[in-house]
PDB file of N, CA and C in Angstrom:
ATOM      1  N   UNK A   1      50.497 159.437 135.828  1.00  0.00           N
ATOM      2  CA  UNK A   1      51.824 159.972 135.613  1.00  0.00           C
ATOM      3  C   UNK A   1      51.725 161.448 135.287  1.00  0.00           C
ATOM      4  N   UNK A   2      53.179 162.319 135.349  1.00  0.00           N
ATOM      5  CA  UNK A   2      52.784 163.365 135.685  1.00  0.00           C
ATOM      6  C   UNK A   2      53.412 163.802 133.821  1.00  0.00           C
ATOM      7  N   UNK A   3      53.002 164.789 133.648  1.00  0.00           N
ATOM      8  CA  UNK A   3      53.353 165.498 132.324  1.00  0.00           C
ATOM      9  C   UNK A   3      55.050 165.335 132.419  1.00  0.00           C
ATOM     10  N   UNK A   4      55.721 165.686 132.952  1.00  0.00           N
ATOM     11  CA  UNK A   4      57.333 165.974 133.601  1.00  0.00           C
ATOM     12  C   UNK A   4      57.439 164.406 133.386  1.00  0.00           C
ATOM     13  N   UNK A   5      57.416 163.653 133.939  1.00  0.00           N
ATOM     14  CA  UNK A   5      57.497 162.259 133.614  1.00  0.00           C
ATOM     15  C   UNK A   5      57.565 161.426 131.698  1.00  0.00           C
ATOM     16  N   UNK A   6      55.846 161.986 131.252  1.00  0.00           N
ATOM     17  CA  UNK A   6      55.907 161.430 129.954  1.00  0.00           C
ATOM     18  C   UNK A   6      57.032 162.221 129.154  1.00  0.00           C
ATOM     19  N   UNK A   7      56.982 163.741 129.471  1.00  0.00           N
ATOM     20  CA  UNK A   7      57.882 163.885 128.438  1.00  0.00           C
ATOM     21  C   UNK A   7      59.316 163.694 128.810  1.00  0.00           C
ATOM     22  N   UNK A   8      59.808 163.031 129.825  1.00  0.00           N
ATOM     23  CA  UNK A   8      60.663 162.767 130.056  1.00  0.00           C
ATOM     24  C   UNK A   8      61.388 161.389 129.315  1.00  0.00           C
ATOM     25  N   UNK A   9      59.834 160.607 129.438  1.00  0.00           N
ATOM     26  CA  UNK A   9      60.026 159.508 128.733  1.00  0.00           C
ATOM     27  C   UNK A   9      60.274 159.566 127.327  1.00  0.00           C
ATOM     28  N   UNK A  10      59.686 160.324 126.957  1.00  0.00           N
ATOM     29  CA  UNK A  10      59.563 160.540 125.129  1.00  0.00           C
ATOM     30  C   UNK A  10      61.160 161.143 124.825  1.00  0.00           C
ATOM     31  N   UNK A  11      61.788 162.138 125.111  1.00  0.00           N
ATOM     32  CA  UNK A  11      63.165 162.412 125.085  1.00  0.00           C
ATOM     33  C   UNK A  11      64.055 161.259 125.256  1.00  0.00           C
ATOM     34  N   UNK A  12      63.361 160.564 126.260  1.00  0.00           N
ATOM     35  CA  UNK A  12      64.506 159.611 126.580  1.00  0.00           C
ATOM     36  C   UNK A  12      64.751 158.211 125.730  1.00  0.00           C
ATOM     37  N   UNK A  13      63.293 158.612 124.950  1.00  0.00           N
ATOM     38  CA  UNK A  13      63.339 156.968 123.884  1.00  0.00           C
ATOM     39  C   UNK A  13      63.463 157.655 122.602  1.00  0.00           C
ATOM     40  N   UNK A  14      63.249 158.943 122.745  1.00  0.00           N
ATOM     41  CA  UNK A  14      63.898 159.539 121.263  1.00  0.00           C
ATOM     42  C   UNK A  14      65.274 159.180 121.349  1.00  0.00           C
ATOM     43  N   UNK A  15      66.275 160.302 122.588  1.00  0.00           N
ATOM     44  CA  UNK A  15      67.771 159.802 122.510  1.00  0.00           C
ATOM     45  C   UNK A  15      68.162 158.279 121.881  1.00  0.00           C
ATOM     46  N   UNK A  16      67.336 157.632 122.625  1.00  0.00           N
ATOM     47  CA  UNK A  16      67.964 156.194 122.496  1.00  0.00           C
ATOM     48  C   UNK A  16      67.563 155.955 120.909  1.00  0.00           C
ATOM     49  N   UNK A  17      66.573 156.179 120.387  1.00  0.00           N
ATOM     50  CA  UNK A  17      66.381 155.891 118.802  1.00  0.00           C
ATOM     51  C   UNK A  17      67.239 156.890 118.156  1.00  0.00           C
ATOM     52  N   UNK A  18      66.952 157.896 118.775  1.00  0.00           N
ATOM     53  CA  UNK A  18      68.381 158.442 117.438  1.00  0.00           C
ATOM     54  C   UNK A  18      69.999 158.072 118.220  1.00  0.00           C
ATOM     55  N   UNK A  19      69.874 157.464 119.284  1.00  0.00           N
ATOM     56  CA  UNK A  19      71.739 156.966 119.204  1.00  0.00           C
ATOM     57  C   UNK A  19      71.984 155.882 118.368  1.00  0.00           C
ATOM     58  N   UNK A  20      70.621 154.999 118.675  1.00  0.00           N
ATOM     59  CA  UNK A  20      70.634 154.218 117.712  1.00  0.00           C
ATOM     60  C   UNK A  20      70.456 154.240 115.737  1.00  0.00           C
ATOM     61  N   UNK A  21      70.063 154.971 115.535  1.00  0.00           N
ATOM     62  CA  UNK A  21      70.064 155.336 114.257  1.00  0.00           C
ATOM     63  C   UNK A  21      71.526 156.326 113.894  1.00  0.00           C
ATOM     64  N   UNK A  22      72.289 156.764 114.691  1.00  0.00           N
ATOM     65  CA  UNK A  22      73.692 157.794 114.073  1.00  0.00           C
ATOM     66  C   UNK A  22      74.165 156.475 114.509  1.00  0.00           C
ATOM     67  N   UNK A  23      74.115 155.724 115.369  1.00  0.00           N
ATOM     68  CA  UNK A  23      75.157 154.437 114.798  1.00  0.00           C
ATOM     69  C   UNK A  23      75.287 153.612 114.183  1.00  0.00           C
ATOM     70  N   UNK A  24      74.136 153.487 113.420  1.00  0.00           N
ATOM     71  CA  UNK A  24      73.254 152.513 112.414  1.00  0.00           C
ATOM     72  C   UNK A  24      74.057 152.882 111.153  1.00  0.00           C
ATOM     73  N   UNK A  25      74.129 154.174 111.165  1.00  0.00           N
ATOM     74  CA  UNK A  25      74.089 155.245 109.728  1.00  0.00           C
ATOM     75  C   UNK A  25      76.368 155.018 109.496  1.00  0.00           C
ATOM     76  N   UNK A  26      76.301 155.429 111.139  1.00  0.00           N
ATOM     77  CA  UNK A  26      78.011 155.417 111.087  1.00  0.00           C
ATOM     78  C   UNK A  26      78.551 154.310 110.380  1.00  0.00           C
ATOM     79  N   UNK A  27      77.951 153.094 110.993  1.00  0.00           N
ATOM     80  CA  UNK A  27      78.126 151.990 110.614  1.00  0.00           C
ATOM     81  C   UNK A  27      77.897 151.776 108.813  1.00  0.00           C
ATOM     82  N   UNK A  28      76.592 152.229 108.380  1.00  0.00           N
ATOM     83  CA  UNK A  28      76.429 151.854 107.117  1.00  0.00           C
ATOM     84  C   UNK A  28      77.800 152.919 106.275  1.00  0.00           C
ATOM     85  N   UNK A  29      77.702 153.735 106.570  1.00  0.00           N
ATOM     86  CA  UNK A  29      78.899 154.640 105.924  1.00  0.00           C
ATOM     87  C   UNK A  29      80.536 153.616 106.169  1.00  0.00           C
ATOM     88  N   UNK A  30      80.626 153.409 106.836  1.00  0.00           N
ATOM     89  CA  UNK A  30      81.902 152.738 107.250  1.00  0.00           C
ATOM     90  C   UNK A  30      81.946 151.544 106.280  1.00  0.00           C
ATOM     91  N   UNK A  31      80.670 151.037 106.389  1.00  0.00           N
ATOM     92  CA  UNK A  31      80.653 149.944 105.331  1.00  0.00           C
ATOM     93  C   UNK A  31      80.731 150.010 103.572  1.00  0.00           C
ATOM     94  N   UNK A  32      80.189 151.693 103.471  1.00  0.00           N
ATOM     95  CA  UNK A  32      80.141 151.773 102.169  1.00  0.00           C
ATOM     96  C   UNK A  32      81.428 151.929 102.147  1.00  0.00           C
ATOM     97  N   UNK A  33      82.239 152.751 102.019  1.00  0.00           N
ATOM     98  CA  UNK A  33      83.700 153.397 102.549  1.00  0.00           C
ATOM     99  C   UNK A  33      84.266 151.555 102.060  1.00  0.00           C
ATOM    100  N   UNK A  34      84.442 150.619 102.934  1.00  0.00           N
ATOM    101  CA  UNK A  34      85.110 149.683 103.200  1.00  0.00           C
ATOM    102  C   UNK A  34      84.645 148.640 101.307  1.00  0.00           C
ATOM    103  N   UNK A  35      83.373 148.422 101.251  1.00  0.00           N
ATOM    104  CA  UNK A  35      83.254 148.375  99.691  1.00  0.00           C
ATOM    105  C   UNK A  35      83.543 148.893  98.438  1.00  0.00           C
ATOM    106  N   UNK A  36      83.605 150.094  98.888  1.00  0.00           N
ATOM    107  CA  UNK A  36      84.071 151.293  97.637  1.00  0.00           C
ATOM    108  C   UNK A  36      85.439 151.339  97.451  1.00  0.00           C
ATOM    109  N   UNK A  37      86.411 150.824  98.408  1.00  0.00           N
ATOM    110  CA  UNK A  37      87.757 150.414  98.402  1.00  0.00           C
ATOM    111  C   UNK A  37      87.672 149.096  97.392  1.00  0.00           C
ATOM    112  N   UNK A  38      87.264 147.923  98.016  1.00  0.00           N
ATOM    113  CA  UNK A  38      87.371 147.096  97.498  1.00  0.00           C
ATOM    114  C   UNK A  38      87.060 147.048  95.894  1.00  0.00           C
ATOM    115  N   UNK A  39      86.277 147.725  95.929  1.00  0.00           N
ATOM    116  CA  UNK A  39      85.767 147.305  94.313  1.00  0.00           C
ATOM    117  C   UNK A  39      86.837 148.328  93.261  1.00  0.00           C
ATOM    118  N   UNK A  40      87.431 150.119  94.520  1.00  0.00           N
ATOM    119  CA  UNK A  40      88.226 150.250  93.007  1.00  0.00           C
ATOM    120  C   UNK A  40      89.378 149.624  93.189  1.00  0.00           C
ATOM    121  N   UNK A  41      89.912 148.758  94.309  1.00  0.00           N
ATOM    122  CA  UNK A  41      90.922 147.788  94.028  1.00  0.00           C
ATOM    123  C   UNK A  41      90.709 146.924  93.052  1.00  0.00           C
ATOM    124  N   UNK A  42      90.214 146.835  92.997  1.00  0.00           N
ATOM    125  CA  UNK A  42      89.692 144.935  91.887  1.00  0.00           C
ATOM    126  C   UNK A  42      89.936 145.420  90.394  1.00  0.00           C
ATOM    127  N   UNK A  43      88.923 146.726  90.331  1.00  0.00           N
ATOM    128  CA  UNK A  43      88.695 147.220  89.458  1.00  0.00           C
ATOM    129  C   UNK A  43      89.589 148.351  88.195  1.00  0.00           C
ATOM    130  N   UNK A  44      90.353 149.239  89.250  1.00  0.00           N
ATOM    131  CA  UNK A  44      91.740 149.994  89.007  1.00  0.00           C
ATOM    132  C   UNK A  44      92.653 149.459  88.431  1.00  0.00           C
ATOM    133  N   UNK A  45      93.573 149.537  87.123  1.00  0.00           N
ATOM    134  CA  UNK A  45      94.914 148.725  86.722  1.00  0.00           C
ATOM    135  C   UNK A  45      96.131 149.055  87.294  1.00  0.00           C
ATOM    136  N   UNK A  46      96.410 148.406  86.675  1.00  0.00           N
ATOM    137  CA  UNK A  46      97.810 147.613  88.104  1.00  0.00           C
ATOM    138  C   UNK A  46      98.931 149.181  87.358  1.00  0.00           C
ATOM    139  N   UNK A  47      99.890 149.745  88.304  1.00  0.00           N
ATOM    140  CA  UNK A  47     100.423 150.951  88.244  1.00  0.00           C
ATOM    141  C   UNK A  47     102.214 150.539  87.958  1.00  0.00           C
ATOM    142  N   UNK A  48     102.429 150.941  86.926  1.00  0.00           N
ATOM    143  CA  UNK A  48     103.848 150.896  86.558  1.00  0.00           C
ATOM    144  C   UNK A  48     104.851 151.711  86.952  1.00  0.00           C
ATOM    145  N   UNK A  49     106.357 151.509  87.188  1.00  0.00           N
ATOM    146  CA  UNK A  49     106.602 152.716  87.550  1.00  0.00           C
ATOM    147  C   UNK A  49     107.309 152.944  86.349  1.00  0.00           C
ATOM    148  N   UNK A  50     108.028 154.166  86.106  1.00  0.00           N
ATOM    149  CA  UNK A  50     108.835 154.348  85.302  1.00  0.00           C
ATOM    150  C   UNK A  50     110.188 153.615  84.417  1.00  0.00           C
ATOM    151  N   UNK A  51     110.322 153.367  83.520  1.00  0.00           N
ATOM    152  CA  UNK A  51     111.732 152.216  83.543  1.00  0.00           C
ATOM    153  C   UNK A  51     113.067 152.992  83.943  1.00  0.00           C
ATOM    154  N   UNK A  52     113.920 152.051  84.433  1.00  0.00           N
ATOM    155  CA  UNK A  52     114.696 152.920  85.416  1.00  0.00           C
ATOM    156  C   UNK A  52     116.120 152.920  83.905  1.00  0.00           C
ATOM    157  N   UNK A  53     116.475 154.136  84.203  1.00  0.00           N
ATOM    158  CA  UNK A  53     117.708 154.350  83.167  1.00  0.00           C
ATOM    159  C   UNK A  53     119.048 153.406  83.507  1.00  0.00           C
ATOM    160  N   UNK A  54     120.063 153.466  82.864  1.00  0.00           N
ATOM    161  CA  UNK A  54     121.017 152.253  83.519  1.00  0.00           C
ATOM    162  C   UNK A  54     121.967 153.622  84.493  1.00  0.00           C
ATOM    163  N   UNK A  55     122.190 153.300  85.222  1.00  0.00           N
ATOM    164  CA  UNK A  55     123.211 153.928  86.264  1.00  0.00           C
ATOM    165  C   UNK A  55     124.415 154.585  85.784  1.00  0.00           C
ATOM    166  N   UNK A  56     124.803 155.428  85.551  1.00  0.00           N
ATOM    167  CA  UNK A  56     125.926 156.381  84.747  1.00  0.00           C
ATOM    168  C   UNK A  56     126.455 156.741  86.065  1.00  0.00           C
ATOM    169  N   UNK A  57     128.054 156.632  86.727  1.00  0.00           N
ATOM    170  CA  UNK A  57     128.587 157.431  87.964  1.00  0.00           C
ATOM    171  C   UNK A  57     129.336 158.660  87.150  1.00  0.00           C
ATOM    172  N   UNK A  58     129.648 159.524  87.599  1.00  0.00           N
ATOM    173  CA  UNK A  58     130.150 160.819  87.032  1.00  0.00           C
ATOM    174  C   UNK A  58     131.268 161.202  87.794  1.00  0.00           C
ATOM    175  N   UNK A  59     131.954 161.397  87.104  1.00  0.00           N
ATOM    176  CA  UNK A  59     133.244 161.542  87.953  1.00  0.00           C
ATOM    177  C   UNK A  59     134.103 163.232  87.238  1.00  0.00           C
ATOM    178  N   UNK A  60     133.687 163.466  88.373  1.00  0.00           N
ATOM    179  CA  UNK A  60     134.406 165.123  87.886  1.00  0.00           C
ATOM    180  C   UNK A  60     135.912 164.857  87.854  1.00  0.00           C
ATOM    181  N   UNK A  61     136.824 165.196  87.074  1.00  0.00           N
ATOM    182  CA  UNK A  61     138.601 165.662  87.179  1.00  0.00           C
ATOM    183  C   UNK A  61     138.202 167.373  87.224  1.00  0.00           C
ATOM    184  N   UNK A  62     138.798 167.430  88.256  1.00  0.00           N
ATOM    185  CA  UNK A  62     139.009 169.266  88.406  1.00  0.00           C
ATOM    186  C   UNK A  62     140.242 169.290  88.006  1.00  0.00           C
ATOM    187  N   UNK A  63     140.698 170.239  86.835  1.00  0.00           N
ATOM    188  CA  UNK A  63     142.063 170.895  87.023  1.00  0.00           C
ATOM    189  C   UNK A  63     142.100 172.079  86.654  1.00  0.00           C
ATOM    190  N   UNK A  64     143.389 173.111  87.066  1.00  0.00           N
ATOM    191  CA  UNK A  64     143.804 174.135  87.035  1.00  0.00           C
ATOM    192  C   UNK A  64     143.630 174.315  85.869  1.00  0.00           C
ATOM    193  N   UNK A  65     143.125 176.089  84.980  1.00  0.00           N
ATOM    194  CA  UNK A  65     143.175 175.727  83.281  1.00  0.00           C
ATOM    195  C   UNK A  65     144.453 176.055  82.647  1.00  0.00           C
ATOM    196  N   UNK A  66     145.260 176.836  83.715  1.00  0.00           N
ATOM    197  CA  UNK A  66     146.671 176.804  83.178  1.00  0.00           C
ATOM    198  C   UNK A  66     147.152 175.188  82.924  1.00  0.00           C
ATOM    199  N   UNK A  67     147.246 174.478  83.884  1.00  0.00           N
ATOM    200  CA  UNK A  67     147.561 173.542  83.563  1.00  0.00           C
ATOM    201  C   UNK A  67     147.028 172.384  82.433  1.00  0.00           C
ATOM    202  N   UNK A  68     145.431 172.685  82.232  1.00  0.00           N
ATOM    203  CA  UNK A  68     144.489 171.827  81.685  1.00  0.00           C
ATOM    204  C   UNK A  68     145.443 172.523  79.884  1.00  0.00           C
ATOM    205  N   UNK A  69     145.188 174.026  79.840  1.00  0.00           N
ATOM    206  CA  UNK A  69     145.979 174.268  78.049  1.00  0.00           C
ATOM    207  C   UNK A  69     147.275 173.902  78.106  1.00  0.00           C
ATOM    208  N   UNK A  70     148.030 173.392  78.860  1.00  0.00           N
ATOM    209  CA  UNK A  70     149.571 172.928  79.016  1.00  0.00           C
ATOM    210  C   UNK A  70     149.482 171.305  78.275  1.00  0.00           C
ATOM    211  N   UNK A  71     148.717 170.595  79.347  1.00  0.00           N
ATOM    212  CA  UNK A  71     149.142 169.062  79.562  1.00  0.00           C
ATOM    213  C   UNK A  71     147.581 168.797  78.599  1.00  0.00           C
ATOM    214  N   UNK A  72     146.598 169.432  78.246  1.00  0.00           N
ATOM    215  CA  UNK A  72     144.956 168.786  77.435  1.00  0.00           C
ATOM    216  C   UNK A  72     144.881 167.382  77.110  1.00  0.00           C
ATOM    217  N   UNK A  73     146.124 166.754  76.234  1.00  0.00           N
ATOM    218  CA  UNK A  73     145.955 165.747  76.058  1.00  0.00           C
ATOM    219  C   UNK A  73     146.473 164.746  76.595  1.00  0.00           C
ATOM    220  N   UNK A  74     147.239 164.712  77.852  1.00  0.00           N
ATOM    221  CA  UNK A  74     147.539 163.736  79.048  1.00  0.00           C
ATOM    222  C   UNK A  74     146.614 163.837  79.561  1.00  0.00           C
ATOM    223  N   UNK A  75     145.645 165.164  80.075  1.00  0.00           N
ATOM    224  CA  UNK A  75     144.603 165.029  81.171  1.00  0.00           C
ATOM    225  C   UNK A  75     143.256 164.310  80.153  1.00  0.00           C
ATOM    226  N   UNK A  76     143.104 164.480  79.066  1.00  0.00           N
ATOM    227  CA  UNK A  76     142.556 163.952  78.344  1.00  0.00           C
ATOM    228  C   UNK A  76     142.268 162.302  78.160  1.00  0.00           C
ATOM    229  N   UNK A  77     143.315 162.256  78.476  1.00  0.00           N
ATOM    230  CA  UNK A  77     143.913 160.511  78.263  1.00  0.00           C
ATOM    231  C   UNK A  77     143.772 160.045  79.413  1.00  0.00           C
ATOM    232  N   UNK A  78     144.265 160.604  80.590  1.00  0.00           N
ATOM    233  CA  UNK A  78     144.136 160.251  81.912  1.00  0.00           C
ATOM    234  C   UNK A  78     142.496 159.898  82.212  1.00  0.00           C
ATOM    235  N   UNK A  79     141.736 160.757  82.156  1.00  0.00           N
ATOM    236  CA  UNK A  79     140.524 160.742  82.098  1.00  0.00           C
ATOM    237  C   UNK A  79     140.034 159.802  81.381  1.00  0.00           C
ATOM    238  N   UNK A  80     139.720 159.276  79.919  1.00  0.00           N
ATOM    239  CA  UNK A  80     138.704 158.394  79.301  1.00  0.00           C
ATOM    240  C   UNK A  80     139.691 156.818  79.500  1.00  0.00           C
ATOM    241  N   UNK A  81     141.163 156.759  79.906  1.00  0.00           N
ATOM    242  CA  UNK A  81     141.491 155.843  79.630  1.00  0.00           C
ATOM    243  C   UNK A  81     141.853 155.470  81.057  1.00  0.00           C
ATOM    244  N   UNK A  82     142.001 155.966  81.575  1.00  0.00           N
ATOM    245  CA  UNK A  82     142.541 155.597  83.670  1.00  0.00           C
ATOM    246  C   UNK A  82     141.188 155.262  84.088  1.00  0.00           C
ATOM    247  N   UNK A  83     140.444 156.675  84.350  1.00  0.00           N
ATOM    248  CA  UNK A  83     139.595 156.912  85.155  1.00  0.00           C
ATOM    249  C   UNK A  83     138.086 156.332  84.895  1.00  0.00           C
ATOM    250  N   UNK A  84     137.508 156.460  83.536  1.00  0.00           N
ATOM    251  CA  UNK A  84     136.639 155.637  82.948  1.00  0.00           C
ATOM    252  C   UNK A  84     136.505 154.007  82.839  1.00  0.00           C
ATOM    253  N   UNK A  85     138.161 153.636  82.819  1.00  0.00           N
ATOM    254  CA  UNK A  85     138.446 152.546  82.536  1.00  0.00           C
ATOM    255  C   UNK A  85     138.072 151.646  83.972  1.00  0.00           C
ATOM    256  N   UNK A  86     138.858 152.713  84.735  1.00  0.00           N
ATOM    257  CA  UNK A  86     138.653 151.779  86.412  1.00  0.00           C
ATOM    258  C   UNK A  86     137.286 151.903  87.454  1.00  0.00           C
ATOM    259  N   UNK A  87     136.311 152.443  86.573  1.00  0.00           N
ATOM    260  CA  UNK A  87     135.222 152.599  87.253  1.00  0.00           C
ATOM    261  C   UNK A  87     134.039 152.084  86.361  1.00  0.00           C
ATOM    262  N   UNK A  88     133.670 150.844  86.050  1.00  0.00           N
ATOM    263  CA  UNK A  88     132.475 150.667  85.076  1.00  0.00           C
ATOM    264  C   UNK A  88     131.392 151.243  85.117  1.00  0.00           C
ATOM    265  N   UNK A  89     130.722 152.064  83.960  1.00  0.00           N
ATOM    266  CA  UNK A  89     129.683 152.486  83.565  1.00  0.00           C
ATOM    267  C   UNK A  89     130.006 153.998  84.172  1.00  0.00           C
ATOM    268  N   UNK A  90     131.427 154.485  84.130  1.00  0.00           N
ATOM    269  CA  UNK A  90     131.606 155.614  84.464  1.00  0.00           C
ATOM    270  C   UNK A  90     131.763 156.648  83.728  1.00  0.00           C
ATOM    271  N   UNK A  91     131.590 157.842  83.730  1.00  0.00           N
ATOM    272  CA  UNK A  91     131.952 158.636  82.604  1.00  0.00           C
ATOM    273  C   UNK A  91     132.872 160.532  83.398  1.00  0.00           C
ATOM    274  N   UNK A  92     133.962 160.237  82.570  1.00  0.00           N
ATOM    275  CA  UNK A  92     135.058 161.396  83.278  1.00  0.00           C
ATOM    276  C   UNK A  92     134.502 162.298  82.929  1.00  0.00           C
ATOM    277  N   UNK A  93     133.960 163.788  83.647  1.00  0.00           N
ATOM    278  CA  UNK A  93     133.625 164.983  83.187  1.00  0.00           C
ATOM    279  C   UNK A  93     134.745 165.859  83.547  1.00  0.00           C
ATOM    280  N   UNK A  94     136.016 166.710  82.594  1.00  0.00           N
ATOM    281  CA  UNK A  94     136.960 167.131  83.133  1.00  0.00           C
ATOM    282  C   UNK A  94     136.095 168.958  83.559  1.00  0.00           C
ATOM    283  N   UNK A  95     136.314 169.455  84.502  1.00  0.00           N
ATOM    284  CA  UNK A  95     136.364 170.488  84.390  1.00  0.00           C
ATOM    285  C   UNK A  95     137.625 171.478  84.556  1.00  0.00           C
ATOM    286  N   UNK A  96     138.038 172.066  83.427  1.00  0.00           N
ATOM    287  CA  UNK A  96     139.086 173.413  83.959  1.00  0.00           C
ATOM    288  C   UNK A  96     138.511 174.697  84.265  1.00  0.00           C
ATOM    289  N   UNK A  97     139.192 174.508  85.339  1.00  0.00           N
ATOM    290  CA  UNK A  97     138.695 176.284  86.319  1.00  0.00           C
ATOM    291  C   UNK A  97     140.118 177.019  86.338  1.00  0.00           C
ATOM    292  N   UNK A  98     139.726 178.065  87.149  1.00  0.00           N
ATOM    293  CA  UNK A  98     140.643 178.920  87.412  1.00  0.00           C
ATOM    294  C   UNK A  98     140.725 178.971  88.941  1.00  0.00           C
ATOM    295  N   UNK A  99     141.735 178.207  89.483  1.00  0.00           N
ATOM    296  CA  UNK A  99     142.113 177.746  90.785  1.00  0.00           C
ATOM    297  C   UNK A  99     141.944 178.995  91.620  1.00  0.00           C
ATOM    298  N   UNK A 100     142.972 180.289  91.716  1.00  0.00           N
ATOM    299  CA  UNK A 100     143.017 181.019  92.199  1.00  0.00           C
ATOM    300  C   UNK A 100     140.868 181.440  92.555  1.00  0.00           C
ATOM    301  N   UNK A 101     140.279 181.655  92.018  1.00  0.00           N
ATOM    302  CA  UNK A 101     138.797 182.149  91.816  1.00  0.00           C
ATOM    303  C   UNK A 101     137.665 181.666  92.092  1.00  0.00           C
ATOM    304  N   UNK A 102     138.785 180.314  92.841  1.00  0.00           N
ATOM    305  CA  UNK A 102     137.689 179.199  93.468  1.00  0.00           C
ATOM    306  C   UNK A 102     137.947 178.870  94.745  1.00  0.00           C
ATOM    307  N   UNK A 103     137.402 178.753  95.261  1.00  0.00           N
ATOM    308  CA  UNK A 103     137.263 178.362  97.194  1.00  0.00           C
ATOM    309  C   UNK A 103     136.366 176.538  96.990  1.00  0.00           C
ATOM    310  N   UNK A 104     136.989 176.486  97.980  1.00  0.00           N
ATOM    311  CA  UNK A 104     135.912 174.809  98.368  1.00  0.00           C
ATOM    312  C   UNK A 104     134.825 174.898  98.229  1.00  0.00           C
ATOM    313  N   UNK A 105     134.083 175.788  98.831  1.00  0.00           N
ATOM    314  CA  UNK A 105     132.808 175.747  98.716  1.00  0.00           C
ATOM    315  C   UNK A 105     132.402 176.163  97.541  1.00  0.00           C
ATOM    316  N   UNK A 106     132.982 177.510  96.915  1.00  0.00           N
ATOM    317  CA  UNK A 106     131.928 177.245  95.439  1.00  0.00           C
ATOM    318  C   UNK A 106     132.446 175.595  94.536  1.00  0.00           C
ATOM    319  N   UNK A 107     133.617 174.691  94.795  1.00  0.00           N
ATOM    320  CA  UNK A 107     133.579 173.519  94.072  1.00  0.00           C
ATOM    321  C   UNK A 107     132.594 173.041  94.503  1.00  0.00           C
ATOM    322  N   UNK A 108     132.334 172.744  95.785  1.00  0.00           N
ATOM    323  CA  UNK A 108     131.042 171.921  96.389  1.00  0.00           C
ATOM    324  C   UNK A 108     129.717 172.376  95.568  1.00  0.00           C
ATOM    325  N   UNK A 109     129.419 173.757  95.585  1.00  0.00           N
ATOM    326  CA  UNK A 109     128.142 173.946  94.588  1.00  0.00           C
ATOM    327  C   UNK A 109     128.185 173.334  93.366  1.00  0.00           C
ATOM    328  N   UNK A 110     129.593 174.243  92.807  1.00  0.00           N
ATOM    329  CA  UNK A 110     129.145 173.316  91.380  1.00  0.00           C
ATOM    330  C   UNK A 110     129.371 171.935  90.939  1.00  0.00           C
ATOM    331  N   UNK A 111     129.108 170.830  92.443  1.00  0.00           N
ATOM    332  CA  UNK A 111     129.800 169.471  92.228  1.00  0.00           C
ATOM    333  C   UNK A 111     128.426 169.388  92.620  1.00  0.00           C
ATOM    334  N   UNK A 112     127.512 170.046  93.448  1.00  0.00           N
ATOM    335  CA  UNK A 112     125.825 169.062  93.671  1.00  0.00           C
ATOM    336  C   UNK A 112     125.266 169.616  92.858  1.00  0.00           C
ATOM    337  N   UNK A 113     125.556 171.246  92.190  1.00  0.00           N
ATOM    338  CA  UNK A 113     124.669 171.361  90.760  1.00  0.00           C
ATOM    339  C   UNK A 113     124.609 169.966  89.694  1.00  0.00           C
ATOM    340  N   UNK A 114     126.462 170.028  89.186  1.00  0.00           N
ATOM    341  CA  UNK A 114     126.085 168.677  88.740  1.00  0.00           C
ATOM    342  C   UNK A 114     125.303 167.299  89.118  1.00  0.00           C
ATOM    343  N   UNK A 115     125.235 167.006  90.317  1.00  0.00           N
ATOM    344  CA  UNK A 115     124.532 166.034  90.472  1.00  0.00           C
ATOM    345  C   UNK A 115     123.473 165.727  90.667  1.00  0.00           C
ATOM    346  N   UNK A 116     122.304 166.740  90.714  1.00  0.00           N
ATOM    347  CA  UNK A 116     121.458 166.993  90.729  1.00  0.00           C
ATOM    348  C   UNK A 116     120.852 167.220  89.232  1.00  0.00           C
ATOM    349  N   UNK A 117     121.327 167.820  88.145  1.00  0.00           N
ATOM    350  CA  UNK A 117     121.098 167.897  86.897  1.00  0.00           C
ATOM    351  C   UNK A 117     120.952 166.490  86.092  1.00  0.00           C
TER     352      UNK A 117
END
């Protein structure tokens, strides 16, 4: 046989021993990987979540503040005794603004500020 030949051979049974050994190795890694799960499952305590608060709905009354220092204690009343009353676990937040100084959209802000807070 010719030199070109053996070492042809020798490359070619190296390849094959080292394909065989990076898949040997892939394999053992895959396996550690697949144990090392298992055991910190078993092993890890069990995860709580937070206790959940009881559900509060919020209910804005917008009114005018001219009107809110006029009528205070009808809108007052209206609020904890109408509006609280007909919505369980609700709570009336009145706000008085100044109508003229407000557009829709700044109510919209300060209606997802609140709800977000």
């Amino acid at each position: 046989m010719s030199n070109f030949v053996k070492d042809y051979q020798h490359i070619s049974l190296w390849r094959n021993i080292s394909s065989k050994t990076s898949i040997t190795l892939v394999f053992f890694v895959y396996c550690i990987g697949i144990f090392s799960q298992l055991i910190i499952s078993l092993t890890s305590s069990t995860a709580y979540a937070a206790t959940s608060q009881p559900l509060q709905r919020l209910i804005a009354v917008i009114v005018d503040q001219s009107l809110y220092q006029t009528y205070q204690t009808q809108i007052d009343r209206y609020a904890s005794e109408y509006v609280q009353a007909q919505y369980s676990e609700s709570k009336a937040l009145i706000i008085p603004i100044q109508a003229q100084n407000f557009q829709a959209h700044d109510i919209h802000k300060m209606l997802q500020n609140l709800y977000f807070e």
